[in-house]
C-alpha atoms as a PDB file:
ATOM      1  CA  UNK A   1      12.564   8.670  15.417  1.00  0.00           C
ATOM      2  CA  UNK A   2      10.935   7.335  18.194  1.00  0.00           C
ATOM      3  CA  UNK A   3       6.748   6.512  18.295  1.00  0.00           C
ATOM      4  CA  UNK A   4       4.427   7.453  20.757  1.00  0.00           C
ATOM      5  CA  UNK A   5       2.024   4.862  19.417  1.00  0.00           C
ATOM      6  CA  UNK A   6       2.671   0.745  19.376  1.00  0.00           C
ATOM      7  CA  UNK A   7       4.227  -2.162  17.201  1.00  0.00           C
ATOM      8  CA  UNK A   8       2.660  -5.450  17.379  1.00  0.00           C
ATOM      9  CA  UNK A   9       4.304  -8.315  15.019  1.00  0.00           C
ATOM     10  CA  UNK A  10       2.184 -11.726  15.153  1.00  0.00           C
ATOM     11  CA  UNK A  11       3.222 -14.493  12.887  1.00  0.00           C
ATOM     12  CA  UNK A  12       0.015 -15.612  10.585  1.00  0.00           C
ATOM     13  CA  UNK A  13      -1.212 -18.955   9.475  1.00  0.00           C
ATOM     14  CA  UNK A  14       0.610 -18.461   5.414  1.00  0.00           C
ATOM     15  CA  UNK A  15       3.405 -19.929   3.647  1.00  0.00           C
ATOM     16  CA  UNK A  16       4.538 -21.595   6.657  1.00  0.00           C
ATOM     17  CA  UNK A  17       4.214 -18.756   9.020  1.00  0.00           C
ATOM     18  CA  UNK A  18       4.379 -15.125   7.576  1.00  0.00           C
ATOM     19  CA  UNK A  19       4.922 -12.265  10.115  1.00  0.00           C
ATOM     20  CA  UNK A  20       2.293  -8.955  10.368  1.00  0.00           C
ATOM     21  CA  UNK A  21       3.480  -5.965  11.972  1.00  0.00           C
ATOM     22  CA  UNK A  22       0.997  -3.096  12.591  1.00  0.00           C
ATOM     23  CA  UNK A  23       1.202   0.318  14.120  1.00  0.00           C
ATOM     24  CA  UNK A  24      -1.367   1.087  16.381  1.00  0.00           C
ATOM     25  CA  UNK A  25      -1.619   4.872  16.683  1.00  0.00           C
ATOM     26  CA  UNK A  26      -1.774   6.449  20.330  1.00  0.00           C
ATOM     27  CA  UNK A  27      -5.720   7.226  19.819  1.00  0.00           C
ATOM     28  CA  UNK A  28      -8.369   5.670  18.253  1.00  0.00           C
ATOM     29  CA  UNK A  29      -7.499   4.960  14.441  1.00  0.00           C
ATOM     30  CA  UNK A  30      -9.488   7.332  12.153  1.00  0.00           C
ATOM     31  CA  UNK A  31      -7.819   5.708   8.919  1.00  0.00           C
ATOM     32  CA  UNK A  32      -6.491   2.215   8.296  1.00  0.00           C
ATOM     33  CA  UNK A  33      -3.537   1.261   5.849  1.00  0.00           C
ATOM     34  CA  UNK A  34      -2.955  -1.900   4.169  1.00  0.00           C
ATOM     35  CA  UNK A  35       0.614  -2.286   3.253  1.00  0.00           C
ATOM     36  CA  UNK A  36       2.969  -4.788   1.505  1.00  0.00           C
ATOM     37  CA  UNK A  37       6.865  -4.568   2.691  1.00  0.00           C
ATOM     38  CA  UNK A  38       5.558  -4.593   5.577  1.00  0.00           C
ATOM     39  CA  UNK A  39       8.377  -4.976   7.837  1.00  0.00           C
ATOM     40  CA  UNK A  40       9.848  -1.427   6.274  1.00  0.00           C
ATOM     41  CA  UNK A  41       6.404   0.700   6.221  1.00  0.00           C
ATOM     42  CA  UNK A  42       5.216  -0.263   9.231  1.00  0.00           C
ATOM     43  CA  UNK A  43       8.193   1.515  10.962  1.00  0.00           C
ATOM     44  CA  UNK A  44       6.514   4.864   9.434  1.00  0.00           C
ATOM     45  CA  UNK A  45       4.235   5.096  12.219  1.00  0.00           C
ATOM     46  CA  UNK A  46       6.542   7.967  13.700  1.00  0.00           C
ATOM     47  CA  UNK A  47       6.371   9.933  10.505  1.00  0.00           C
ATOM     48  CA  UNK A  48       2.550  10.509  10.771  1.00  0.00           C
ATOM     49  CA  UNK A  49       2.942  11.172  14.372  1.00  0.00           C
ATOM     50  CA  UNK A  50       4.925  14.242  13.171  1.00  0.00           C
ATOM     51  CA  UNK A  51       2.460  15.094  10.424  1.00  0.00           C
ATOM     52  CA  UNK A  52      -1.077  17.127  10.990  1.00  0.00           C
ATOM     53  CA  UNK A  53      -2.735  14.114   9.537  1.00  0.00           C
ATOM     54  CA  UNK A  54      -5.942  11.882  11.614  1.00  0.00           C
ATOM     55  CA  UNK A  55      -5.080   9.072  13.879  1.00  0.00           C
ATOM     56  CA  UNK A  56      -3.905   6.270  11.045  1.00  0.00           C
ATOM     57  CA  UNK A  57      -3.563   2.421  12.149  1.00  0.00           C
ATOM     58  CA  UNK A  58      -0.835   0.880   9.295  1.00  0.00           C
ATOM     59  CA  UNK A  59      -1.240  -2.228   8.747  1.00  0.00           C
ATOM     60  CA  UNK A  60       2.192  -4.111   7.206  1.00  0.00           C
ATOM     61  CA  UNK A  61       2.337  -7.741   6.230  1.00  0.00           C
ATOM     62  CA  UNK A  62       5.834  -8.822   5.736  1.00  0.00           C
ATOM     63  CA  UNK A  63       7.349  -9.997   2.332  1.00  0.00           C
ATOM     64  CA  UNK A  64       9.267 -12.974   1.860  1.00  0.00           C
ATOM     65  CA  UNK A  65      12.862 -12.705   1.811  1.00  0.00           C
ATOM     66  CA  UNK A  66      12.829 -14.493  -1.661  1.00  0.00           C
ATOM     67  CA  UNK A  67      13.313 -11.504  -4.300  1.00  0.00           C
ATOM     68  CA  UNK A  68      11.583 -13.532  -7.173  1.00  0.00           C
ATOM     69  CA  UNK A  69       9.069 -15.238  -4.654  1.00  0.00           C
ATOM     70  CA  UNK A  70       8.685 -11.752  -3.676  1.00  0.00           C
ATOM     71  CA  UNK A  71       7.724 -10.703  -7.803  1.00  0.00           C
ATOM     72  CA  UNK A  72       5.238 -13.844  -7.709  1.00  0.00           C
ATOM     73  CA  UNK A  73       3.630 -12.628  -5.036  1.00  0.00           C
ATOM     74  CA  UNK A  74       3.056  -8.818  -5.742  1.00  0.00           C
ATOM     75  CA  UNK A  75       3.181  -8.830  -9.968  1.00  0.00           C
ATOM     76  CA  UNK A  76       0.086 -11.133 -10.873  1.00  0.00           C
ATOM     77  CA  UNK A  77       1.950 -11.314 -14.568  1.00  0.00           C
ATOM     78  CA  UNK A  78       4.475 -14.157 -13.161  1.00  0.00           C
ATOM     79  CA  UNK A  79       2.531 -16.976 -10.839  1.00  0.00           C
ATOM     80  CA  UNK A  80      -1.066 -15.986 -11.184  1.00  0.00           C
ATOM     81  CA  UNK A  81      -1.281 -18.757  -8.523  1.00  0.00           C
ATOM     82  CA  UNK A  82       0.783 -17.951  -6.264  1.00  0.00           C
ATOM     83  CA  UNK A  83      -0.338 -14.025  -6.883  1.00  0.00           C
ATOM     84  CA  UNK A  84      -4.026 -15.391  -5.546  1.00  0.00           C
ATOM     85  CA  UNK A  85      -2.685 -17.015  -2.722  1.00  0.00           C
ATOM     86  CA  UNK A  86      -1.195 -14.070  -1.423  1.00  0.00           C
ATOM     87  CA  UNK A  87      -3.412 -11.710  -2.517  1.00  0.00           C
ATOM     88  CA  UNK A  88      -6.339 -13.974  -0.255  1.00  0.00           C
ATOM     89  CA  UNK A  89      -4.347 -13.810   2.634  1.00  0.00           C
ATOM     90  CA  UNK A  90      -3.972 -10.171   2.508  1.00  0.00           C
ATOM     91  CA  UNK A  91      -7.240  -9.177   1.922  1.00  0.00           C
ATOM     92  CA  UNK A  92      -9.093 -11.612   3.813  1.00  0.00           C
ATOM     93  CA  UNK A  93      -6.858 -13.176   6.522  1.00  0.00           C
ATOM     94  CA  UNK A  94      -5.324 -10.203   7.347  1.00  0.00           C
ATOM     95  CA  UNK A  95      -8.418  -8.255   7.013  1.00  0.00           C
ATOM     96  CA  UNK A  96      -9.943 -10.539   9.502  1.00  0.00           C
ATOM     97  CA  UNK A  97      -7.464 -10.569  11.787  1.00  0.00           C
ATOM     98  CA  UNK A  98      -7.136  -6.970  11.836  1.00  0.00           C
ATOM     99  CA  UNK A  99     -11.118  -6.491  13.143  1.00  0.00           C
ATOM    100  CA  UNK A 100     -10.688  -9.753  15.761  1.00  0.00           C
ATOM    101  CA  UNK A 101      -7.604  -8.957  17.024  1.00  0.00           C
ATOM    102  CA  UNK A 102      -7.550  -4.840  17.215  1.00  0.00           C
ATOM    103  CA  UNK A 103     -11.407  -4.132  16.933  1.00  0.00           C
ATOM    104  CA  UNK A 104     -10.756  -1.871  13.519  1.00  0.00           C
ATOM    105  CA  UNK A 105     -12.875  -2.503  10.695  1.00  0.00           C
ATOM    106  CA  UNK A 106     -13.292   0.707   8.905  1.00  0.00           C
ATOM    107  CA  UNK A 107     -15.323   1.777   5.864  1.00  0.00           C
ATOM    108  CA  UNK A 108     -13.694   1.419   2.223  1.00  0.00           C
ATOM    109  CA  UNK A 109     -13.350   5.664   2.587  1.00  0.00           C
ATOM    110  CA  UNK A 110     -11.513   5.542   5.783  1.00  0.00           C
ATOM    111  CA  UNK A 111      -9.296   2.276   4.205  1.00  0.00           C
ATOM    112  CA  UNK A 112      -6.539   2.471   2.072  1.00  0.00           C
ATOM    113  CA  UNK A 113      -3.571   0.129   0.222  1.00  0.00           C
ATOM    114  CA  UNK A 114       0.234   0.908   0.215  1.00  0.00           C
ATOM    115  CA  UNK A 115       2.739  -0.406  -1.790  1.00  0.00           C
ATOM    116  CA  UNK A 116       6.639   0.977  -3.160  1.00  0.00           C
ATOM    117  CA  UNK A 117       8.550  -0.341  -6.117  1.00  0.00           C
ATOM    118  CA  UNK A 118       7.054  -4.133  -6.866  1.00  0.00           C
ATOM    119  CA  UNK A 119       4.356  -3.694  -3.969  1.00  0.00           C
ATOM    120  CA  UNK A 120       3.404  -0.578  -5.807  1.00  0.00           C
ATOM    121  CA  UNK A 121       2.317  -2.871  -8.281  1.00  0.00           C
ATOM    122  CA  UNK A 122       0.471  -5.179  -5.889  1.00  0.00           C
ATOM    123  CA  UNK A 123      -1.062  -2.020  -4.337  1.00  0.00           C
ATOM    124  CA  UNK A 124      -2.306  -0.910  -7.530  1.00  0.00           C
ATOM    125  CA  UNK A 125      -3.460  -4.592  -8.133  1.00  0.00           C
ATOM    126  CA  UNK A 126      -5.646  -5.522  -5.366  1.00  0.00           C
ATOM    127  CA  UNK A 127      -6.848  -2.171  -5.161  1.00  0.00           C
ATOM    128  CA  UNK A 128      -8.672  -2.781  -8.839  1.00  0.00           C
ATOM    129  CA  UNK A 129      -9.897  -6.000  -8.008  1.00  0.00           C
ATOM    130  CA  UNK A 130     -11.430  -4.655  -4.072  1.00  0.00           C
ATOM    131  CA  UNK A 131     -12.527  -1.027  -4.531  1.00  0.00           C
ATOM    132  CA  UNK A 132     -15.265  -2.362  -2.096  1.00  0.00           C
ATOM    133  CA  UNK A 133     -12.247  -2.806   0.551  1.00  0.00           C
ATOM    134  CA  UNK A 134     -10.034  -0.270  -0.563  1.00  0.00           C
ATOM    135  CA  UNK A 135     -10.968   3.042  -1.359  1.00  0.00           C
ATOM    136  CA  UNK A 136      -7.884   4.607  -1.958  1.00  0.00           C
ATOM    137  CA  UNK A 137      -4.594   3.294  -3.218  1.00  0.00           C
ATOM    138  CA  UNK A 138      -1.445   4.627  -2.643  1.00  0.00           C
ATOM    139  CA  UNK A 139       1.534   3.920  -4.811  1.00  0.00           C
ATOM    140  CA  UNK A 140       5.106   4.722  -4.561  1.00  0.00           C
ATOM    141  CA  UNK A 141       7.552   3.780  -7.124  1.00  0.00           C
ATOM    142  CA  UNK A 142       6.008   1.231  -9.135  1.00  0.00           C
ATOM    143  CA  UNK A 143       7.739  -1.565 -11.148  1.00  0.00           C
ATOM    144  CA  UNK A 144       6.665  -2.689 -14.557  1.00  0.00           C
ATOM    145  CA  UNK A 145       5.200  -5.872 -14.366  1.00  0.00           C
ATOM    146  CA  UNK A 146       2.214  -5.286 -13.638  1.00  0.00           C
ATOM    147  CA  UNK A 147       0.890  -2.503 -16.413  1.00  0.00           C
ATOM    148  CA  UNK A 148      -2.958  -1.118 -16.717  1.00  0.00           C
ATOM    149  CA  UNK A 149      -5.003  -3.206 -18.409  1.00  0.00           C
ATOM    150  CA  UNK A 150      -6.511  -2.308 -22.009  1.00  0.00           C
ATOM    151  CA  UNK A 151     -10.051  -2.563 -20.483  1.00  0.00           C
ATOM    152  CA  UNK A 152     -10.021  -0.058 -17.016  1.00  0.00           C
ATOM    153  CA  UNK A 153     -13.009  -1.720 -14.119  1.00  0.00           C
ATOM    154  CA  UNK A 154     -15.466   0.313 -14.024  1.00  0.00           C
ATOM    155  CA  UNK A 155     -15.207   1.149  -9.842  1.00  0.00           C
ATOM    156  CA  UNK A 156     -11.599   2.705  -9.548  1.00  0.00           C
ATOM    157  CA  UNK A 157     -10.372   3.430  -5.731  1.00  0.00           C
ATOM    158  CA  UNK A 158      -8.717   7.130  -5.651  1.00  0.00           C
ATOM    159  CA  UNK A 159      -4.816   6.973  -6.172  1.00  0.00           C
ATOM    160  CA  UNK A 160      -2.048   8.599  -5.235  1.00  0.00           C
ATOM    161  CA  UNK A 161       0.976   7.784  -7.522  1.00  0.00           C
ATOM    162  CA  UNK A 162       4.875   8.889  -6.890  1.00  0.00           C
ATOM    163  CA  UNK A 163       8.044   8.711  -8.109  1.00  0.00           C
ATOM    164  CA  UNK A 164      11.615  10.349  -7.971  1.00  0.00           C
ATOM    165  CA  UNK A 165      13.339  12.193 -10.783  1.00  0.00           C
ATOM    166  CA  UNK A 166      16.397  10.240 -10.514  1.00  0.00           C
ATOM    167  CA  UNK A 167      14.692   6.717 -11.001  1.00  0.00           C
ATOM    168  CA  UNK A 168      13.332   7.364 -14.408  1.00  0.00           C
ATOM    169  CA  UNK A 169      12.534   3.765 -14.857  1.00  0.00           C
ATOM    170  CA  UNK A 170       9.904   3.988 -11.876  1.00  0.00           C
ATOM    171  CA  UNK A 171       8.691   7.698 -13.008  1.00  0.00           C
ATOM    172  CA  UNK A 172       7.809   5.831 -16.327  1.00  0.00           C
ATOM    173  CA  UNK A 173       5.930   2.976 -15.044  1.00  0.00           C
ATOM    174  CA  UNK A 174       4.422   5.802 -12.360  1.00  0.00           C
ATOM    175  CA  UNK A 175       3.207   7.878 -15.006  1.00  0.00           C
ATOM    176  CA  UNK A 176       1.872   5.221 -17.631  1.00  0.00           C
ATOM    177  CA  UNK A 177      -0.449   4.536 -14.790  1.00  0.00           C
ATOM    178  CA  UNK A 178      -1.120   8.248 -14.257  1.00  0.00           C
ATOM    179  CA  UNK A 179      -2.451   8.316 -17.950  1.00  0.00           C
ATOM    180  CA  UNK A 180      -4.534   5.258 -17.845  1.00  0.00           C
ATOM    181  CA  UNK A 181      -6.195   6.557 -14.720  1.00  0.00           C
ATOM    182  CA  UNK A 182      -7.398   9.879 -16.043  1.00  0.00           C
ATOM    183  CA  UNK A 183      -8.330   8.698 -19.215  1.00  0.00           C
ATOM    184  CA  UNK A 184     -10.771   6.165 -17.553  1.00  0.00           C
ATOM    185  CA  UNK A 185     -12.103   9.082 -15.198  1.00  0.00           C
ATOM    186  CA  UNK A 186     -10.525   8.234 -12.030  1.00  0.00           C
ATOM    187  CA  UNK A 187      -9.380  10.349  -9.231  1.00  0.00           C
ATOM    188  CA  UNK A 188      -5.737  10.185  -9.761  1.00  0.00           C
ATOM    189  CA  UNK A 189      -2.810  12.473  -8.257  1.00  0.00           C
ATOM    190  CA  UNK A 190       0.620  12.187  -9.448  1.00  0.00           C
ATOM    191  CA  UNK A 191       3.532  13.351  -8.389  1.00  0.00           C
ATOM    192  CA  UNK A 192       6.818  13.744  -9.813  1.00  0.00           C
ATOM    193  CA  UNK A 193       9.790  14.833  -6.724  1.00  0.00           C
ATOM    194  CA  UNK A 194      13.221  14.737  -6.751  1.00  0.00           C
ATOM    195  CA  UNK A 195      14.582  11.719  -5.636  1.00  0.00           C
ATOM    196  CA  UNK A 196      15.564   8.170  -5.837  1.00  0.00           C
ATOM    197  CA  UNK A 197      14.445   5.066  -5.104  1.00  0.00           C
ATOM    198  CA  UNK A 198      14.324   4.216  -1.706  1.00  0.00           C
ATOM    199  CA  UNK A 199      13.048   4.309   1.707  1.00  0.00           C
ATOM    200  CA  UNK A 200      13.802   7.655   2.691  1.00  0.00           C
ATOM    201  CA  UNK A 201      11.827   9.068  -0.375  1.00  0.00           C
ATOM    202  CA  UNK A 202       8.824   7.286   0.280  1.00  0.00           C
ATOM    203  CA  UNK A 203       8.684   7.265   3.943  1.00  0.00           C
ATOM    204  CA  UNK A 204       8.617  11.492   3.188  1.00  0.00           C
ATOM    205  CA  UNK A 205       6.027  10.908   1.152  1.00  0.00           C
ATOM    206  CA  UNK A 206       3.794   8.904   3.217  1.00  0.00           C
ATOM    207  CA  UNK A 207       2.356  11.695   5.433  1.00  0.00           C
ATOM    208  CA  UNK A 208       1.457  13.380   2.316  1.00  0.00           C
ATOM    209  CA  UNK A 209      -0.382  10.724   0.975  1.00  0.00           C
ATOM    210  CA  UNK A 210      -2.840   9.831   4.019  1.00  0.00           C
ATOM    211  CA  UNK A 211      -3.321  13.675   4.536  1.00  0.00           C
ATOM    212  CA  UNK A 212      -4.272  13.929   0.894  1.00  0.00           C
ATOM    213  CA  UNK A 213      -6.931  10.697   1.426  1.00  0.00           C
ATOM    214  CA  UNK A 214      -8.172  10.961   4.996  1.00  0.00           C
ATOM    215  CA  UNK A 215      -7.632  14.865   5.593  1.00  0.00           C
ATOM    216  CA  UNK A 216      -5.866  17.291   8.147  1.00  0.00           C
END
């Protein structure tokens, strides 16, 4: 599927180099999203294009090719260090970069983070500890090593959880989370489809998601 809209890729000062790719939407962005995996959702940009959803820049910072450096980075359960690191690039050196190099700094309403299957859990993650940044998290898929914690912050962004019927593993972690959120009052939708886990799935989903948070 082909995009009316543009992909930049510039390689940031991280880990010795680590690529960002965004999509920059045909007109002015109306919604920004903050993804891990980057180099997979920031191919989605043709997806919202087809949707009735507002002008959304995505924003997609590449993982490592490293599986378990890939864990460290995303679960903060494994290397709490290394979980920092990465989680300060992403939220401030990307952040920054975003507003010098594109112009777009939008409110924490108009601002949301993505993640599928462990970057689900990174999503969910940084979106507890910068509801000031983030005011919505969307979730696809999440693994299990990062679980809610027995005392819930007391600022929760708005989140948007999913998972397939045919990865029950994921639908459990999806729905723990589901639970945790509405018992600590949050604005939570969850969504159980049929499906696996996998690109396809979530790149169906995505439209869905930023209609749900930034309207039609």
């Amino acid at each position: 599927m082909s995009i009316t809209g543009e992909l930049i890729t510039e390689t940031l000062e991280y880990d010795y180099g680590r690529e960002v790719t965004v999509y920059v939407p045909p007109g002015p962005p109306r919604a920004v999203v903050f993804a891990g995996d980057g180099q997979l959702i920031s191919q989605w940009g043709a997806v919202l294009e087809a949707a009735d959803v507002p002008s959304t820049m995505i924003v997609g910072t590449h993982r490592p090719a490293d599986e378990t450096l890939r864990l460290h980075e995303y679960s903060p359960g494994f290397d709490p260090e290394r979980f920092a690191a990465h989680e300060r690039f992403f939220v401030e050196d990307v952040g920054r970069w975003v507003r010098k190099r594109f112009g777009v700094a939008l409110p924490a309403g108009r601002t949301a983070v993505f993640g599928v299957s462990a970057s689900g859990e990174f999503a969910l993650a940084v979106g507890f500890r910068h509801p000031n940044v983030y005011g919505t998290i969307f979730c696809a898929s999440p693994g299990g090593g990062y679980r809610p914690p027995s005392v819930m912050p007391s600022s929760i962004p708005r989140t948007y959880l999913v998972a397939g019927t045919r990865e029950p593993f994921f639908l459990e972690n999806a729905a723990r989370w589901a639970d945790a959120l509405r018992d600590a009052g949050a604005d939570v939708v969850m969504k159980e489809r049929p499906g696996s886990h996998g690109d396809a799935f979530w790149q169906e989903e995505f439209p869905l998601m930023v209609a749900w948070a930034f309207g039609q």
